[in-house]
Protein backbone atom coordinates (compact mmCIF):
# COMPACT_ATOMS: atom_id res chain seq x y z
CA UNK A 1 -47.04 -28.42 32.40
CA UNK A 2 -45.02 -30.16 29.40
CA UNK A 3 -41.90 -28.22 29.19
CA UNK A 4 -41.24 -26.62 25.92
CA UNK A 5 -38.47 -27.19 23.51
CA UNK A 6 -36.18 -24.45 23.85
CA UNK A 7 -35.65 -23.15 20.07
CA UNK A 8 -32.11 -22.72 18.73
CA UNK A 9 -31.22 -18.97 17.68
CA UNK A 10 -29.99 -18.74 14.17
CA UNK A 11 -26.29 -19.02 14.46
CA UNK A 12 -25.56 -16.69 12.62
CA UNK A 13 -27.72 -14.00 14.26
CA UNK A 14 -26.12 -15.00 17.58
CA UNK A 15 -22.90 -14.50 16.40
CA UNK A 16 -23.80 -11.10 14.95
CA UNK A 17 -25.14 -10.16 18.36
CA UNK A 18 -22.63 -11.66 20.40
CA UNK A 19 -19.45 -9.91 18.20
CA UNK A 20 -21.11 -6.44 18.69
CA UNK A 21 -21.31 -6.77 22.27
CA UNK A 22 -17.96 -8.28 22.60
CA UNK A 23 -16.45 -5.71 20.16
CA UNK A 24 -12.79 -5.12 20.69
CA UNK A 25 -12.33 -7.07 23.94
CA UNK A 26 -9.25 -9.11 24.31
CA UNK A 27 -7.23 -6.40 22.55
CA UNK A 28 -5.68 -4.70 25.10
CA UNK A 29 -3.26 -1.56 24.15
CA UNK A 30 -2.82 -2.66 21.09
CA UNK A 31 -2.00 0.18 18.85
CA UNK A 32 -1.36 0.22 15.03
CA UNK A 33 2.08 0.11 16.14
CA UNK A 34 1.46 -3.14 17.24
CA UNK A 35 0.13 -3.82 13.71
CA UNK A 36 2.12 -5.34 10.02
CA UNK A 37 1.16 -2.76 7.58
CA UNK A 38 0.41 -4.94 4.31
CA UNK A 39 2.21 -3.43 1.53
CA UNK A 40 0.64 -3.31 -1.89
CA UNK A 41 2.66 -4.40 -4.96
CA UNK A 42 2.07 -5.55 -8.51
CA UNK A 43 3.43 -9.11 -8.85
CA UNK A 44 6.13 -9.15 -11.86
CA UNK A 45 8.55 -12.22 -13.61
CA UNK A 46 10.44 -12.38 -10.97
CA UNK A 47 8.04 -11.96 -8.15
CA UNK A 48 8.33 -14.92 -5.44
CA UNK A 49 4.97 -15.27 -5.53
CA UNK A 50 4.68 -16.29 -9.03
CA UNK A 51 7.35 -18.73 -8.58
CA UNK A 52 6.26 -22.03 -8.11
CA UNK A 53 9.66 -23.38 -6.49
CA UNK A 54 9.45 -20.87 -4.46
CA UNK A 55 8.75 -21.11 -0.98
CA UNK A 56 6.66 -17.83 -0.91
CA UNK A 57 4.56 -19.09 -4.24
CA UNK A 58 0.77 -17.80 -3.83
CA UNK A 59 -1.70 -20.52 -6.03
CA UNK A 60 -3.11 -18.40 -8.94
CA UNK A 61 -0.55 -15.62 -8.77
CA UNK A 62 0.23 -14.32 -12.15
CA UNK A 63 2.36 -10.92 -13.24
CA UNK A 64 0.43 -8.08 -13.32
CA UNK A 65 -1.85 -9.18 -10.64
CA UNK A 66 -1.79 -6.72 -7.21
CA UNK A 67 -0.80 -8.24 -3.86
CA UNK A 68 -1.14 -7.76 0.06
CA UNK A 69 1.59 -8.58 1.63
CA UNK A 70 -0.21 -9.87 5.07
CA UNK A 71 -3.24 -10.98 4.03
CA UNK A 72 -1.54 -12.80 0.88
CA UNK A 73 -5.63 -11.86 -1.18
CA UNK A 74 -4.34 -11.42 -5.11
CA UNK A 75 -6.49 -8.93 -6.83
CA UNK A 76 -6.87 -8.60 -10.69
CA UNK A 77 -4.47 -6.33 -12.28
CA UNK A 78 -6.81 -5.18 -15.15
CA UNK A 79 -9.80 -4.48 -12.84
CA UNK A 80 -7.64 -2.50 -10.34
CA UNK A 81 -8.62 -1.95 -6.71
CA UNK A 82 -10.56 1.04 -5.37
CA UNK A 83 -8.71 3.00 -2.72
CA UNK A 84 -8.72 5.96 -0.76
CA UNK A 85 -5.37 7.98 -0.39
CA UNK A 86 -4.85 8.90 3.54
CA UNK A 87 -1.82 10.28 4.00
CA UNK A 88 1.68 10.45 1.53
CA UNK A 89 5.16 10.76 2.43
CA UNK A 90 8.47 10.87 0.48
CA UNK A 91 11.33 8.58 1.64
CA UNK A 92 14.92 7.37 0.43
CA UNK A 93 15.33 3.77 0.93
CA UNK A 94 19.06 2.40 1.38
CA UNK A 95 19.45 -1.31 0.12
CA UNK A 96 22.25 -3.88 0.01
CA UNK A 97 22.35 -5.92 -3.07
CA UNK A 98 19.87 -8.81 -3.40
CA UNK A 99 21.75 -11.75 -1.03
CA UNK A 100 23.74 -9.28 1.13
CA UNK A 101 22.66 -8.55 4.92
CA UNK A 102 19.50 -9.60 6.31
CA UNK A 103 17.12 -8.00 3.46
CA UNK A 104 16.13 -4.99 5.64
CA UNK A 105 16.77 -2.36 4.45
CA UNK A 106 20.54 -0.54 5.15
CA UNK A 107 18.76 2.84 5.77
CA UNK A 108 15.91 4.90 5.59
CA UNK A 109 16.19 8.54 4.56
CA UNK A 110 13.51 11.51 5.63
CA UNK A 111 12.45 12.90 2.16
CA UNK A 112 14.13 16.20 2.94
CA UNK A 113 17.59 14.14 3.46
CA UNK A 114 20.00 15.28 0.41
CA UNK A 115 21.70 11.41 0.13
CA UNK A 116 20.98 11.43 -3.46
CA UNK A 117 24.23 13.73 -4.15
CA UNK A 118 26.21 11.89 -2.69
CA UNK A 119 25.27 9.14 -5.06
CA UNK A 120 26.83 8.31 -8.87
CA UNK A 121 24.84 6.39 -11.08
CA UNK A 122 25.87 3.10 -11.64
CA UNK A 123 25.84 0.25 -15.01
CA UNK A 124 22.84 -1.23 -13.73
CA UNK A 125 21.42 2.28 -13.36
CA UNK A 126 21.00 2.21 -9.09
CA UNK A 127 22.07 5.29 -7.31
CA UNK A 128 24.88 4.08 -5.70
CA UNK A 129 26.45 5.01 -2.40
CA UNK A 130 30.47 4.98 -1.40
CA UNK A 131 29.63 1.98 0.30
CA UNK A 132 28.22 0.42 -2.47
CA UNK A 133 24.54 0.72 -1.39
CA UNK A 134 22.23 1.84 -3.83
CA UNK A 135 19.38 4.18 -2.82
CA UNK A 136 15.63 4.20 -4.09
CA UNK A 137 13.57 7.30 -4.13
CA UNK A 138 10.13 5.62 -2.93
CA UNK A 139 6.96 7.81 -2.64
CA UNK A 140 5.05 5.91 -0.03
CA UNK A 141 0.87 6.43 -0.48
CA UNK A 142 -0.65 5.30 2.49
CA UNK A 143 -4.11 4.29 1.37
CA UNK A 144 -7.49 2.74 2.50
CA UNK A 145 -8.70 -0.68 0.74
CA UNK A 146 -12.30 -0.22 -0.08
CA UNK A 147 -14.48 -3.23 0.66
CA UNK A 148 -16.83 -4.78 3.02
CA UNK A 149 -14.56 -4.26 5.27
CA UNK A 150 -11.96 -1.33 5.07
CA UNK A 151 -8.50 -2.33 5.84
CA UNK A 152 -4.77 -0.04 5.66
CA UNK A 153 -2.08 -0.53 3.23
CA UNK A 154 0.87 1.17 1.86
CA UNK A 155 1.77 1.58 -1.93
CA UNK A 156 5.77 2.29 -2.28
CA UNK A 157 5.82 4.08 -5.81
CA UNK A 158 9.59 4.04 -6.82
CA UNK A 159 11.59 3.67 -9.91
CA UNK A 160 9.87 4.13 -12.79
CA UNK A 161 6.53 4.37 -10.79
CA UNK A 162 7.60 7.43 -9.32
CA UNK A 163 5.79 9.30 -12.45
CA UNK A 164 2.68 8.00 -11.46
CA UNK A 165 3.37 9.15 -7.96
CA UNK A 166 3.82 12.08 -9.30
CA UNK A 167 0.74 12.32 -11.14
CA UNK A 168 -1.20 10.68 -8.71
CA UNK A 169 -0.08 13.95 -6.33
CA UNK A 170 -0.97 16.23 -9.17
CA UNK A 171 -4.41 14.85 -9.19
CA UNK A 172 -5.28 14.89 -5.61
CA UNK A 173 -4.03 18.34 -5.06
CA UNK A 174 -5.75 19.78 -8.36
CA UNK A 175 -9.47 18.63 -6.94
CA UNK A 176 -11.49 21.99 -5.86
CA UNK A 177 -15.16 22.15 -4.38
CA UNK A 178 -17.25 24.64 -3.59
CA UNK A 179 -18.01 25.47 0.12
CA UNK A 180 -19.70 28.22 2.07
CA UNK A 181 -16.73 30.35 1.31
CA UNK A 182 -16.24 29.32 -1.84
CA UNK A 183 -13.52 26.90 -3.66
CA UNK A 184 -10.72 24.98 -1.28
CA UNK A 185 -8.96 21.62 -1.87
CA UNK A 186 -10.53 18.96 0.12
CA UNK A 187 -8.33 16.10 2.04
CA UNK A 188 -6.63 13.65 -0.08
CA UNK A 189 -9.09 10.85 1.72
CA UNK A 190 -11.83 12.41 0.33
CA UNK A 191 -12.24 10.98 -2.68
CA UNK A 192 -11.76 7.09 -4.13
CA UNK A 193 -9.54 6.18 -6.82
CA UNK A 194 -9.07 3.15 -8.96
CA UNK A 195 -5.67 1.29 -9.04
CA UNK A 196 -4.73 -0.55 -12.04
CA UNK A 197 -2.31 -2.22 -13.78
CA UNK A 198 -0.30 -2.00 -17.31
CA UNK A 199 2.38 -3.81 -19.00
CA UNK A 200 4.88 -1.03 -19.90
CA UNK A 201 8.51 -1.48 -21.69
CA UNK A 202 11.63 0.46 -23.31
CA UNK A 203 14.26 -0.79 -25.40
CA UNK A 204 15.74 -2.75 -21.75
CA UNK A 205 12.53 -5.16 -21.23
CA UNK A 206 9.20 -5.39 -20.18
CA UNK A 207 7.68 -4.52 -16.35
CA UNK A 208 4.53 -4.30 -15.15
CA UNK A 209 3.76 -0.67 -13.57
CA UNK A 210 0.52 1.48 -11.96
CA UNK A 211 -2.29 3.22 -13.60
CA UNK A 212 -4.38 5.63 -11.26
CA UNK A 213 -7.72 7.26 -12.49
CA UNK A 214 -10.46 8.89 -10.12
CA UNK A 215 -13.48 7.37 -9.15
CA UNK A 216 -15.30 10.20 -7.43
CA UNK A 217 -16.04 11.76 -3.63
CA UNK A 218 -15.94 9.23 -0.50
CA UNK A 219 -19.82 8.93 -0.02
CA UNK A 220 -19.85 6.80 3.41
CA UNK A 221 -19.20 8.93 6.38
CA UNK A 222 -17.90 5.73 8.47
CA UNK A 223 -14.75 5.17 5.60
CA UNK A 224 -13.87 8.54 5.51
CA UNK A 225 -13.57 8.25 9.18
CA UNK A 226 -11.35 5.31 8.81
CA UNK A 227 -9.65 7.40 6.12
CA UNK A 228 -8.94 10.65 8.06
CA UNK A 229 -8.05 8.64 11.82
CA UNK A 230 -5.76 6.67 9.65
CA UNK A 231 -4.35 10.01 7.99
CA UNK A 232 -3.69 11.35 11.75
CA UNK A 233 -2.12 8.20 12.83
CA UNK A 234 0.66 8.31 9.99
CA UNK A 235 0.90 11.95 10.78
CA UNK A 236 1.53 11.49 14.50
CA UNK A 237 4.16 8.59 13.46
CA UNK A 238 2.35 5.46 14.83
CA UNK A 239 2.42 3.96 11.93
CA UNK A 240 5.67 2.10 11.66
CA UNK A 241 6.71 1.01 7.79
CA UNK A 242 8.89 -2.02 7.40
CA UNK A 243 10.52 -2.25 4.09
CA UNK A 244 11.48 -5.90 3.47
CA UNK A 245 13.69 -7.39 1.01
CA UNK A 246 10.85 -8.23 -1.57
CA UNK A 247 9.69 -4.99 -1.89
CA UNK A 248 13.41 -4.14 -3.46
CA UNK A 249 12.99 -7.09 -6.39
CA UNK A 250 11.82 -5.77 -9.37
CA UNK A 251 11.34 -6.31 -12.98
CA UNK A 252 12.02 -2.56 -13.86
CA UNK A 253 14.91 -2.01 -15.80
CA UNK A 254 15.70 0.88 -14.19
C-alpha cells in the first residue's frame, strides 16, 4: 500500500495545544516575589524616556503618554487605560537628591509612620528631613491591566496626584449594591476604571497629572479572579515594591 503523506497540523493550532498542556512547566517556585512589578507612570518633559540622548529613550514616547516600566508598551494618554484596582496602600518614600546614592530609595515609611513631623518644608517645596532627605507621601494603587491578557502593575500617586488618590479612594469606597441582605460595598477589584491623562499647571509650570472615571462592574469571572488572588497576595506581603530613582523625577512643581 502507497504510504500516505503525513499532513502538517496548523502551527498555530499545535502551538495552542501544546502551551495548554505544557502550562506553567519550567517555572519552578517561582512566586510573585520572584517577579519586577512594572510601575505605571505618565511620561513628562523631563522623563528619560522622552529624551532622545538618553540612554533609557523609548521610540514614540511623548509627555503625557502612560508607561510600564518592564514591559517598556507606551499607551495613549488621552485614551487612558482600563484597570481594575486590587489592593491600595499608603507609604512615605525617603529620597536623596537626584545624583546622590544609588537612586534607591533612602527609606520607606509604613503609612501609619509619623516622619512627616519631623519634616520642615523646604524652597523647592520637598519635605525635608535633618539629614537633608526629602520625603514623598505616595499612595500606591495596586491595579490589574485589562487586556487580552491581564497583567499587575502599581500606580504611585504622590505630589500633586495625591488628590486624585484621594478621590479615586472616595469613589471606590462610595460604590453600594444590592445583595440578599440588602446594600454593602463590594471589593475595590470589582469594578473597572479608566485611567487618563491631563495637562494641569499653576503659576510654577506645567505637569502632566491623572484623571480617573468609572467604567462599570468586572463582568469576567476569570479577571476578577486575577483581581482578588492579586489583592491577597499584596495583603499577605508577597508582593515586593521597588521604588527606583525614576519614579522620584518629576515635572510637578511641587
Amino acid at each position: 500500500m502507497k504510504n500516505e503523506p503525513i499532513k502538517k497540523q496548523a502551527a498555530g493550532a499545535l502551538a495552542t495545544v501544546q502551551f495548554e498542556e505544557d502550562a506553567a512547566q519550567g517555572l519552578g517556585h517561582l512566586g510573585q516575589q520572584d517577579l519586577a512589578l512594572p510601575f505605571l507612570k505618565i511620561l513628562g518633559q523631563l522623563s528619560p524616556e522622552v529624551n532622545k540622548r538618553d540612554g533609557k529613550y523609548v521610540q514614540g514616547a511623548e509627555p503625557g503618554m502612560i508607561f510600564n516600566s518592564v514591559t517598556g508598551e507606551l499607551y495613549d494618554g488621552e485614551k487612558g487605560i482600563e484597570v481594575i484596582p486590587a489592593y491600595y496602600s499608603l507609604k512615605f518614600v525617603e529620597w536623596k537628591d537626584r545624583g546622590e546614592g544609588s537612586g534607591a530609595p533612602a527609606g520607606v515609611h509604613p503609612g501609619t509612620s509619623d516622619i512627616l513631623s519631623k519634616t520642615t518644608r523646604g524652597s523647592d517645596f520637598k519635605d525635608r528631613l535633618p539629614n537633608g532627605n526629602y520625603v514623598e507621601k505616595t499612595g500606591n494603587h495596586f491595579v490589574i491591566i485589562k487586556g487580552d491578557s491581564p497583567s499587575t502593575a502599581l500606580i504611585a500617586m504622590k505630589s500633586t496626584n495625591l488628590k486624585i488618590s484621594r478621590k479615586w479612594n472616595s469613589m471606590i469606597a462610595s460604590i453600594r449594591m444590592k445583595g440578599k441582605n440588602g446594600l454593602f460595598t463590594p471589593a475595590s477589584f470589582s469594578h473597572v476604571y479608566n485611567l487618563r491623562t491631563v495637562q494641569q499647571q499653576n503659576d510654577k509650570g506645567t505637569w502632566f497629572g491623572w484623571e480617573v472615571s468609572k467604567v462599570g462592574p468586572v463582568s469576567d469571572q476569570n479577571v476578577y479572579g486575577i483581581a482578588k488572588s492579586f489583592a491577597d497576595q499584596v495583603g499577605k506581603g508577597d508582593v515586593q515594591v521597588k521604588h527606583g530613582s525614576d519614579e522620584s523625577k518629576t515635572d510637578s512643581p511641587y
